[in-house]
Protein backbone atom coordinates (compact mmCIF):
# COMPACT_ATOMS: atom_id res chain seq x y z
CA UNK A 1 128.34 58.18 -85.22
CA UNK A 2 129.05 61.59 -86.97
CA UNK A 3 126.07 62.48 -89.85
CA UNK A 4 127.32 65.23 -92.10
CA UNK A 5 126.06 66.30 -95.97
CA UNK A 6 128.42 67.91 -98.52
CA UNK A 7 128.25 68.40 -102.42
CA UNK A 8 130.77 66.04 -104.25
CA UNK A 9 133.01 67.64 -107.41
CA UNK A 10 130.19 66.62 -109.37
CA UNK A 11 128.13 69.12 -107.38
CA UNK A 12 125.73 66.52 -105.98
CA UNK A 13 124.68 65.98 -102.50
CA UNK A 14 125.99 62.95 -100.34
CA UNK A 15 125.29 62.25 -96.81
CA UNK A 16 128.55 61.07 -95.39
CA UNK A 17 128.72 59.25 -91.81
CA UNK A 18 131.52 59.24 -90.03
CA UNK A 19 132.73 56.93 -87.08
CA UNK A 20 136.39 57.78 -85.59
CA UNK A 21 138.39 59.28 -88.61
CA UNK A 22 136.94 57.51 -91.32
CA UNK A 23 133.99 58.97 -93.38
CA UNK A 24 132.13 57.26 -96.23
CA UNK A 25 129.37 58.15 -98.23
CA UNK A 26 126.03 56.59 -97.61
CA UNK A 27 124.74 54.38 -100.81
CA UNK A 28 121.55 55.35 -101.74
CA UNK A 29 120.64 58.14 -99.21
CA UNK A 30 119.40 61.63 -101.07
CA UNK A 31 119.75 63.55 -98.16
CA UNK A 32 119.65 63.38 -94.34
CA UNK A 33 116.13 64.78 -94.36
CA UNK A 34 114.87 61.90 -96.79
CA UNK A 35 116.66 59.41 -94.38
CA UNK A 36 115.13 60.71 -91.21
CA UNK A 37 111.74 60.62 -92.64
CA UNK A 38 112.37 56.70 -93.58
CA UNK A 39 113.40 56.26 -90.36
CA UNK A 40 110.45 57.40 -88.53
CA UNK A 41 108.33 56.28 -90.87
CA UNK A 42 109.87 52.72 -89.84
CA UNK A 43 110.26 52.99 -86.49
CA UNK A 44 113.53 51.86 -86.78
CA UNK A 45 117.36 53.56 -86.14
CA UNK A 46 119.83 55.90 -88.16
CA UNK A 47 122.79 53.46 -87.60
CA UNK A 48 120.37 50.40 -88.85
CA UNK A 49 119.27 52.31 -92.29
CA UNK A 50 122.93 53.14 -92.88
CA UNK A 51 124.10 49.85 -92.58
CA UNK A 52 121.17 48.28 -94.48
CA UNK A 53 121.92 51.29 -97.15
CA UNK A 54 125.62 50.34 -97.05
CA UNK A 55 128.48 52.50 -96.88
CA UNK A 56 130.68 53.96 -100.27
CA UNK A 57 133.41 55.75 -101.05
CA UNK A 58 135.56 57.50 -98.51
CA UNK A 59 135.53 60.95 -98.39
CA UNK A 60 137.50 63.79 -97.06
CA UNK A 61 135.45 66.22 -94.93
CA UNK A 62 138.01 68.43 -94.76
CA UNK A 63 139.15 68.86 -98.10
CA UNK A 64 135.22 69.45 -98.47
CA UNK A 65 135.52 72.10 -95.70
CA UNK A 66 137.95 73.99 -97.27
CA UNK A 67 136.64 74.00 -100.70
CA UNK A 68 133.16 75.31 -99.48
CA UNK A 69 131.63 71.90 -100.27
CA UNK A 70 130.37 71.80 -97.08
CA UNK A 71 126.66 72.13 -96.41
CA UNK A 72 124.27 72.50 -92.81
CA UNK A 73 123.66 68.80 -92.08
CA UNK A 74 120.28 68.75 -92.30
CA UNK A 75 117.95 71.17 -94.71
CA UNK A 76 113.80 70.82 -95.60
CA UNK A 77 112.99 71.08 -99.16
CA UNK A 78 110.66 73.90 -98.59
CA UNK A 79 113.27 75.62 -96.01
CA UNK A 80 109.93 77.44 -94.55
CA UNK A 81 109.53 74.37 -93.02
CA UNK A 82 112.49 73.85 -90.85
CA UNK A 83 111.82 75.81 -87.76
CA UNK A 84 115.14 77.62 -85.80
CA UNK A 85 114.00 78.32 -82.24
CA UNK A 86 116.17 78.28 -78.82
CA UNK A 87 116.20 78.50 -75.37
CA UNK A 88 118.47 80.89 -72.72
CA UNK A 89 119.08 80.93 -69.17
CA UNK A 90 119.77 77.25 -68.82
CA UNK A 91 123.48 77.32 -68.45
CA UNK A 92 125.05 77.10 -64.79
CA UNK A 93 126.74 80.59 -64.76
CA UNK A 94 124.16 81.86 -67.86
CA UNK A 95 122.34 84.25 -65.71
CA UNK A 96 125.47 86.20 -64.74
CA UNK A 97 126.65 86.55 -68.12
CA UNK A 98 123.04 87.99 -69.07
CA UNK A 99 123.17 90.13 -65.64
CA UNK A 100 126.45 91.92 -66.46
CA UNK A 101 124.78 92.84 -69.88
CA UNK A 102 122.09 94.29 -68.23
CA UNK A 103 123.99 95.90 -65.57
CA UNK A 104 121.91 98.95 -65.99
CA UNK A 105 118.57 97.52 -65.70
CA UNK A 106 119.43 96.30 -62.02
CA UNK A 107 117.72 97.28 -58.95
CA UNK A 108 118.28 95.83 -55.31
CA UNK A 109 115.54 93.69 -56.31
CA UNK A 110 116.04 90.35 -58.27
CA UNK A 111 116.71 91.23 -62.29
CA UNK A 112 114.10 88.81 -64.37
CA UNK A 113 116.83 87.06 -66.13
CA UNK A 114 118.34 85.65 -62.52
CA UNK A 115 114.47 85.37 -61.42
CA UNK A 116 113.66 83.02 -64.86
CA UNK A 117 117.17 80.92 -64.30
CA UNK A 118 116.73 80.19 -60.51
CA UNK A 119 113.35 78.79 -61.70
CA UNK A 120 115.21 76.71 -63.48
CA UNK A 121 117.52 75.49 -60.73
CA UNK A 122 114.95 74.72 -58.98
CA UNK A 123 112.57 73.17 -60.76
CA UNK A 124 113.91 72.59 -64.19
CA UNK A 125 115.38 69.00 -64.02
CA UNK A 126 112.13 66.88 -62.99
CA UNK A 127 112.02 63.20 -62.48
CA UNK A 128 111.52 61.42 -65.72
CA UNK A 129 108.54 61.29 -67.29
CA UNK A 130 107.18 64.97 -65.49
CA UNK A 131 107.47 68.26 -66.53
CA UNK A 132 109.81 71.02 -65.14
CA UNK A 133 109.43 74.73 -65.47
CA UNK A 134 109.65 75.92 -68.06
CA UNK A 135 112.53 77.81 -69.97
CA UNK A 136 113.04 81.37 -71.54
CA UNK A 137 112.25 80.87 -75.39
CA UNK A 138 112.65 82.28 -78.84
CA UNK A 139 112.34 82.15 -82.65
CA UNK A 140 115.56 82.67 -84.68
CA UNK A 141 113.45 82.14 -87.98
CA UNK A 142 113.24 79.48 -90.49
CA UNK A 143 115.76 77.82 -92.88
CA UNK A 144 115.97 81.04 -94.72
CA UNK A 145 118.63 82.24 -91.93
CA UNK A 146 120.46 78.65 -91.68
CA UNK A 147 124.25 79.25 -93.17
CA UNK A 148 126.41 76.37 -93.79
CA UNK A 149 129.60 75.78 -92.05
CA UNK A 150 132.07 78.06 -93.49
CA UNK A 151 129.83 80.90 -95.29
CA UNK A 152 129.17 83.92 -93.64
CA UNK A 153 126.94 85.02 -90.95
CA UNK A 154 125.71 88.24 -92.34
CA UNK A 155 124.77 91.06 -89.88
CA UNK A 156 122.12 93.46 -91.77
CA UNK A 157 122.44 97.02 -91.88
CA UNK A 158 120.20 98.10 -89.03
CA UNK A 159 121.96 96.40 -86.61
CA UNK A 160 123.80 97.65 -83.82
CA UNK A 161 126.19 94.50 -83.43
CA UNK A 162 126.73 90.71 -84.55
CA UNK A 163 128.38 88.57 -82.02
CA UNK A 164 128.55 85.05 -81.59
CA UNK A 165 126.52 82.22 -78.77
CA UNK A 166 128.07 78.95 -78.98
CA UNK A 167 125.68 76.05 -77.91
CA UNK A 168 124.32 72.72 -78.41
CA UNK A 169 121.60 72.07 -80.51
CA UNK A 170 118.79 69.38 -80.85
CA UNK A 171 118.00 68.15 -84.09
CA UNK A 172 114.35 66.90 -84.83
CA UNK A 173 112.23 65.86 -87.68
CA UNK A 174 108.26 65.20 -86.99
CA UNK A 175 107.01 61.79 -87.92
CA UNK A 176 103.35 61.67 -90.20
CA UNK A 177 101.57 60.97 -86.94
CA UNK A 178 102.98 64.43 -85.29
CA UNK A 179 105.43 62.75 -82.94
CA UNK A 180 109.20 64.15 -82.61
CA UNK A 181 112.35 62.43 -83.34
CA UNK A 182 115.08 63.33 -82.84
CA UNK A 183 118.20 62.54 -84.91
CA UNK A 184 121.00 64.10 -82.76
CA UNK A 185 123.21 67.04 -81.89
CA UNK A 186 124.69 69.75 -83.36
CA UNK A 187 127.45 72.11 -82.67
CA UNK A 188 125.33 75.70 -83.50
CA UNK A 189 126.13 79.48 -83.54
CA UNK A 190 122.56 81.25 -82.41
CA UNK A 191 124.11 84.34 -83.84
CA UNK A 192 122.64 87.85 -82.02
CA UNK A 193 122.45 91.62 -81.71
CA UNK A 194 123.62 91.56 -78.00
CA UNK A 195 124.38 96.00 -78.25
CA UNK A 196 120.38 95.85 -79.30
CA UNK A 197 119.62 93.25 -76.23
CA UNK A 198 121.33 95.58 -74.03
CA UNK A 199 119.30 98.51 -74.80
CA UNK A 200 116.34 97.27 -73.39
CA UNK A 201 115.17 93.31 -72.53
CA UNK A 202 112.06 93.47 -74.25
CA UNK A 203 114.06 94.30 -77.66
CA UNK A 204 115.76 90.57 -76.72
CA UNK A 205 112.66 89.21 -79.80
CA UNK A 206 114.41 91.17 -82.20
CA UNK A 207 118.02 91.08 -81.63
CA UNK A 208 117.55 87.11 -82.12
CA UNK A 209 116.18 87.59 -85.72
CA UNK A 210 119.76 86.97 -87.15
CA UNK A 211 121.26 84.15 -89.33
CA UNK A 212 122.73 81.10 -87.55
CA UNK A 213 124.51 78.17 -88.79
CA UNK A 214 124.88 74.71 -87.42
CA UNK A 215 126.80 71.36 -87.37
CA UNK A 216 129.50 70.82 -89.75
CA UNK A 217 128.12 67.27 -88.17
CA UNK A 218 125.42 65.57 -86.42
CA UNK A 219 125.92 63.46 -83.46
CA UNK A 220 123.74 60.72 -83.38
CA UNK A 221 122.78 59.18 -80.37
CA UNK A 222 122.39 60.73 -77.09
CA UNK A 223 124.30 63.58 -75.58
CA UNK A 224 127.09 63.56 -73.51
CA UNK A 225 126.38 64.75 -69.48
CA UNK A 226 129.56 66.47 -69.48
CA UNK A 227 130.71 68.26 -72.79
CA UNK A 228 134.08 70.62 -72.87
CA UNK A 229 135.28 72.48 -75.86
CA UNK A 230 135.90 76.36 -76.70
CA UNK A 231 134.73 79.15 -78.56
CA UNK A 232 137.13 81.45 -80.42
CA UNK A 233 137.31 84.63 -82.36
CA UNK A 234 139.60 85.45 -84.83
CA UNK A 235 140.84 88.61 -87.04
CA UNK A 236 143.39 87.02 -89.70
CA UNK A 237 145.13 84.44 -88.22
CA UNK A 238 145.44 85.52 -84.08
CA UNK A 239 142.35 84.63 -81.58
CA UNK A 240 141.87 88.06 -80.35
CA UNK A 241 139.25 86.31 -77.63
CA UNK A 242 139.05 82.25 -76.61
CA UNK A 243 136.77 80.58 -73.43
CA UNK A 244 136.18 77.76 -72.80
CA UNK A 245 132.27 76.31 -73.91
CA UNK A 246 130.33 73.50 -71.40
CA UNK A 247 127.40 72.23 -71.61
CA UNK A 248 125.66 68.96 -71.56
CA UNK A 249 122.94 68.29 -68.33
CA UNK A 250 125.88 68.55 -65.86
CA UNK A 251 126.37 71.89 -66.66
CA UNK A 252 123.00 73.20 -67.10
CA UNK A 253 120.26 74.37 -64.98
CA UNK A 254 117.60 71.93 -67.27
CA UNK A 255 117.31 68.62 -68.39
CA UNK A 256 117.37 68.24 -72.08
CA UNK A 257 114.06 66.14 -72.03
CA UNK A 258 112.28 69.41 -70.44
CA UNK A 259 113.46 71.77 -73.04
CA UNK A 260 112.28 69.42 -75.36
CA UNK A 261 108.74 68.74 -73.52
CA UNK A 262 108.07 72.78 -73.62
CA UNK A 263 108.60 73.18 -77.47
CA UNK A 264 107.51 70.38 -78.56
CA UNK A 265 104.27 71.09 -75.99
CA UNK A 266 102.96 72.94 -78.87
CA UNK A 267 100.74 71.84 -81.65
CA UNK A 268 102.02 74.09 -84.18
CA UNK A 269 105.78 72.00 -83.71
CA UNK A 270 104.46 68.97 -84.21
CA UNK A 271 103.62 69.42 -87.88
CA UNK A 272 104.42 66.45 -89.82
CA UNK A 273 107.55 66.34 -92.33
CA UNK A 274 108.93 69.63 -90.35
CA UNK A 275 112.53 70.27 -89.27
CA UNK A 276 113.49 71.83 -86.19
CA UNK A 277 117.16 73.00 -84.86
CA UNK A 278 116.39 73.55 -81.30
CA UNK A 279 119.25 75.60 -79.46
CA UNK A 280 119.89 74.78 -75.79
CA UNK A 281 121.50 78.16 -74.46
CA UNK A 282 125.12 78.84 -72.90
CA UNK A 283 126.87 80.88 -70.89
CA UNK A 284 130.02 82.11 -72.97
CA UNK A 285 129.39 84.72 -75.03
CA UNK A 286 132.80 86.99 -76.50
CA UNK A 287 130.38 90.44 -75.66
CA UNK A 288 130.10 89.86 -72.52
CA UNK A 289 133.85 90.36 -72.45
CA UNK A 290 134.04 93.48 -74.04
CA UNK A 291 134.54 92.04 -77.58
CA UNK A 292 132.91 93.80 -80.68
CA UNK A 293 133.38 91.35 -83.70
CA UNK A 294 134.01 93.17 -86.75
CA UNK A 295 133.62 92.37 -90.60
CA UNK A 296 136.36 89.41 -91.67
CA UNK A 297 136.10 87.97 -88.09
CA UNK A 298 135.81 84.72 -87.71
CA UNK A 299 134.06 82.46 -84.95
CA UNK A 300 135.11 79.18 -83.92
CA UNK A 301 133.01 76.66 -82.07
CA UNK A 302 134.67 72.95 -81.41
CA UNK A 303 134.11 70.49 -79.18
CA UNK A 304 135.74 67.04 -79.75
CA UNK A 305 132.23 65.06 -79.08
CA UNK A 306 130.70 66.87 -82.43
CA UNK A 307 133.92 66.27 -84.89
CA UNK A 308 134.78 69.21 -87.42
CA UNK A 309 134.74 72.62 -85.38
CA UNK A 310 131.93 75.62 -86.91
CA UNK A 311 133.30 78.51 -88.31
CA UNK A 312 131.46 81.30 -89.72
CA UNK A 313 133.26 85.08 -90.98
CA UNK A 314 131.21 87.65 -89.78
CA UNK A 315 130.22 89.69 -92.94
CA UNK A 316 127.94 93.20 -92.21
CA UNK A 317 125.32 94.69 -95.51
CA UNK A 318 126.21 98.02 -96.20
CA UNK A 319 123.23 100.75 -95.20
CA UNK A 320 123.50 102.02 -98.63
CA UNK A 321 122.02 98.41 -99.79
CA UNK A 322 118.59 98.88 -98.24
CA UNK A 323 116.21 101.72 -98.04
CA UNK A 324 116.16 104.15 -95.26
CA UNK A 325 112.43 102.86 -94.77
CA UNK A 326 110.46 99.66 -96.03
CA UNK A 327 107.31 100.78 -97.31
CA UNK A 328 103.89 98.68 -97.79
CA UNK A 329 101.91 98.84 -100.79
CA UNK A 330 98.22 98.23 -100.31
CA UNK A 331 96.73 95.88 -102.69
């Protein structure tokens, strides 16, 4: 089962579900966040609500798509509230990719980015019910930097470089008692400064605080072992760079529950009502290929598991639309 959201030509928002190639409007249903908190709440199922809620008209996601009708599948009403957070170095093959960007840093001894992901090949996939090691981590932001499928990924004007990280995300709402569910997975672009990475690992924090967009749709359910799709950039109409994009547990150095155990470890993401988009790292990234995106690019992430593929242009602020320096004023 496919969960997506979308304004209809009336401009309203319908959450659509889709299983195989037919979508339909859910009766009743205000929004995937209102659904996920009745869910909880109940103790009960996505598929079971839907099919006590009852299914409408069909719609056409990608007519939607195309007309920019298209929105992230899940939002908060107060988007402080939806948290966008991630984790690296869990991909087989991730630690070389972030090696060769930080060719310069290395020494004959081990760099910390292979030191953090042979942890995790050695201790991140625990028997169930224990904890592993745990993972790199970071903040993204909130749902202030979320873009829906389609729109653009802006890159702002101090930034040395916008390029794309396709991965799998976990998507979670917390229950009125503090405990995480989780509705599914999304495709998700955990957008980056990788030229401002490169310059030194300790600026890694800030070259994360970009935009990032997610979905078109949410699998429901859990997520397959073994996923295989690509990720693709475009200028105009040509793929100037495509790899191919794995993931799922037999491709990664972590099981899902353990990224999941060391976020959700914390009593400041187990607020109830919140959101999270938790991103699960990859190993693919276009930079690490010598690729520097430029404005009117476009990214590509698909995978047949997840339905409609992500795209995002890449759109940069002009300099000359900020000041040289943010100032404070005391009050």
């Amino acid at each position: 089962m496919l969960l997506s959201q979308i304004r209809d030509k009336a401009g309203r928002l319908r959450v659509v579900v889709r299983e195989g190639s037919e979508a339909y409007a859910v009766e009743g249903a205000a929004s995937v966040y209102d659904l996920a908190r009745q869910v909880a709440a109940a103790g009960t199922q996505l598929a079971t609500r839907i099919r006590e809620l009852g299914l409408g008209e069909a719609v056409d996601l990608e007519a939607a798509y195309d007309e920019g009708r298209l929105l992230l599948p899940i939002t908060h009403p107060d988007p402080a509230h939806l948290h966008v957070t991630g984790t690296g170095l869990t991909h087989l093959g991730s630690a070389a990719t972030r090696d060769a960007m930080h060719s310069a840093e290395k020494t004959e001894n081990l760099t910390d980015s292979m030191k953090i992901f042979r942890m995790g090949v050695e201790g991140g996939k625990p028997a169930a019910g224990k904890a592993g090691v745990q993972p790199e981590w970071f903040y993204k932001g909130n749902g202030h930097v979320a873009v829906a499928p389609g729109a653009a990924l802006v890159s702002p004007e101090f930034a040395d470089d916008g390029g794309e990280e396709p991965e799998i995300a976990g998507v979670y709402i917390i229950g009125d008692d503090g405990a995480p569910f989780r509705l599914g997975f999304v495709l998700a672009n955990e957008f980056s400064d990788h030229v401002m990475e490169r310059v030194n690992y300790l600026y890694l924090a800030h070259s994360k605080l970009r935009q990032a967009s997610f979905g078109p749709e949410i699998l429901v359910g859990e997520l397959p072992a073994d996923i295989r799709g690509a990720s693709r950039v475009y200028r105009g109409s040509t793929p100037i760079w495509e790899k191919p994009f794995l993931s799922g547990e037999a491709n990664m150095s972590h099981t899902i529950a353990n990224l999941e155990h060391h976020h959700f470890k914390y009593g400041l993401f187990r607020q109830p009502g919140d959101v999270h988009v938790h991103m699960f790292g990859t190993a693919t990234l276009s930079f690490a290929d010598g690729i520097r995106a430029q404005p009117g690019d476009v990214f590509e992430i698909e995978a047949p598991d997840f339905g409609l593929p992500l795209r995002n242009p890449l759109e940069v602020t002009a300099a000359k639309d900020a000041p040289p320096v943010y100032e404070v004023t005391a009050l």
